[in-house]
Protein backbone atom coordinates (compact mmCIF):
# COMPACT_ATOMS: atom_id res chain seq x y z
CA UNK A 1 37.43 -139.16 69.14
CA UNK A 2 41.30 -138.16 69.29
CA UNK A 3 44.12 -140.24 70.43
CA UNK A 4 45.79 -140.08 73.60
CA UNK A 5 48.70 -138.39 72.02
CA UNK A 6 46.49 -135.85 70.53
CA UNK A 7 45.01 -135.02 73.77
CA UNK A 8 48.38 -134.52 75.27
CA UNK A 9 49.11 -132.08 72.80
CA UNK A 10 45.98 -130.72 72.84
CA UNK A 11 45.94 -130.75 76.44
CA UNK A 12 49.41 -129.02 77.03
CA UNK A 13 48.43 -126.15 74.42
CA UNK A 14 45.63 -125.15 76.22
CA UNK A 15 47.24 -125.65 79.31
CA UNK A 16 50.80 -123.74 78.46
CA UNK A 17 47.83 -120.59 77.17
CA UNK A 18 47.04 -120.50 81.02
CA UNK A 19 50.41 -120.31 82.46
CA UNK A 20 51.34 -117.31 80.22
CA UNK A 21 48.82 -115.47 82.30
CA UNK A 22 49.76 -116.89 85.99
CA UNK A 23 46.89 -119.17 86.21
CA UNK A 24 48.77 -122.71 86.86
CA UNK A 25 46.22 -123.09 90.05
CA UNK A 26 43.23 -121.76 88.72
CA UNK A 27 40.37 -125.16 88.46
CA UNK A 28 40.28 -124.37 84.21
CA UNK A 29 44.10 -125.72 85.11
CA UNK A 30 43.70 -128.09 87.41
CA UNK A 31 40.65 -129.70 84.89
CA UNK A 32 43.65 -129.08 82.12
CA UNK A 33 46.31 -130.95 84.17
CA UNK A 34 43.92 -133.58 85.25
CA UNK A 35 43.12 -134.46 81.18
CA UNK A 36 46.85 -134.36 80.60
CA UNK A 37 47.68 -136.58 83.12
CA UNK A 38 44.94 -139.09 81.82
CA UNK A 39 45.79 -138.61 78.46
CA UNK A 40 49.65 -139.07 79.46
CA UNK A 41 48.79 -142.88 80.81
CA UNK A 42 46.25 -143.76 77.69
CA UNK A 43 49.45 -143.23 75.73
CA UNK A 44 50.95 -145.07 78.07
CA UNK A 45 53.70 -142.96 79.80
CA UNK A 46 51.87 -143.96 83.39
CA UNK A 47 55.36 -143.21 85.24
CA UNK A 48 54.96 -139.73 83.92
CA UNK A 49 50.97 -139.70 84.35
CA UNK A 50 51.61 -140.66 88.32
CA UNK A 51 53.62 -137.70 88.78
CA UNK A 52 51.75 -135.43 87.42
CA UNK A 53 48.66 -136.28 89.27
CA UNK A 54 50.24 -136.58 92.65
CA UNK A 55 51.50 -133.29 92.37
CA UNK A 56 48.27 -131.92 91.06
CA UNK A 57 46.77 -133.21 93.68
CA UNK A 58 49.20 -131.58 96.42
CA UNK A 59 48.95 -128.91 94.23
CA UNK A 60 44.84 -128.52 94.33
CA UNK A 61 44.93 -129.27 97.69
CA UNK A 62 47.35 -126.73 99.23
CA UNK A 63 45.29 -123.86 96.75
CA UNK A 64 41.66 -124.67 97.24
CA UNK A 65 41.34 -126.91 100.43
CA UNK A 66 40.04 -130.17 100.76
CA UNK A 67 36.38 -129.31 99.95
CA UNK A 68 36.89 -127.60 96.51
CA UNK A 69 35.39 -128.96 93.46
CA UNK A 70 38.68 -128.81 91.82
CA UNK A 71 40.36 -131.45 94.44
CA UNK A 72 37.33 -133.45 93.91
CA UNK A 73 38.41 -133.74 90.16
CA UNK A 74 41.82 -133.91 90.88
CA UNK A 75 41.25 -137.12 93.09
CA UNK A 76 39.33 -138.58 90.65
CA UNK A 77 42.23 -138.00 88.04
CA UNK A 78 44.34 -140.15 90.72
CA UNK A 79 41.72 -142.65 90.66
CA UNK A 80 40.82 -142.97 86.52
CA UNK A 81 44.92 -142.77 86.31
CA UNK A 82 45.50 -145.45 88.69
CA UNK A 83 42.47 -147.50 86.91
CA UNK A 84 44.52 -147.01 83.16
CA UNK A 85 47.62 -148.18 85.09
CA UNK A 86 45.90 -151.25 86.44
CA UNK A 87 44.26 -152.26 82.91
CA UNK A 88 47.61 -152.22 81.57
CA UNK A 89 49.33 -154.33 83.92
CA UNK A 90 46.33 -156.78 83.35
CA UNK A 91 46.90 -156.46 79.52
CA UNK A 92 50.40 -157.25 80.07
CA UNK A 93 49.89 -160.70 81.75
């Protein structure tokens, strides 16, 4: 299994591949932005990791509607993001 900072890289690679052809809305990058923003608040940047997912989440929302499987991932990027954030302020008590 890789590290959190090798699935950012891994992560952004992929994901900077999609935006040289446009597709910075399509669900392949939404699923890439939603791994990023995970893998952004394993390493432990959760400031960053918020912001990214509450923009994704605007973002998936405004593209596909509410009922798209791609929002449905997106939330639950909020939610596992949220979770990492929540283990960490536990760890640091």
């Amino acid at each position: 299994m890789s590290t959190p900072p090798q699935r950012v890289h891994d992560a952004t690679r992929r994901l900077l591949d999609l935006l040289e052809h446009g597709e910075s809305l399509s669900p392949e990058a939404i699923e890439l932005r939603c791994e990023l923003a995970e893998a952004t608040a394993e390493a432990g940047h959760l400031d960053d990791s918020y912001y990214q997912v509450e923009e994704l989440l605007k973002d998936a929302r405004r593209e596909h509607g509410p009922d798209h499987p791609a929002v449905a991932r997106a939330v639950a990027a909020v939610e596992a993001v949220r979770e990492i954030g929540m283990r960490a302020a536990d760890t640091a008590d």
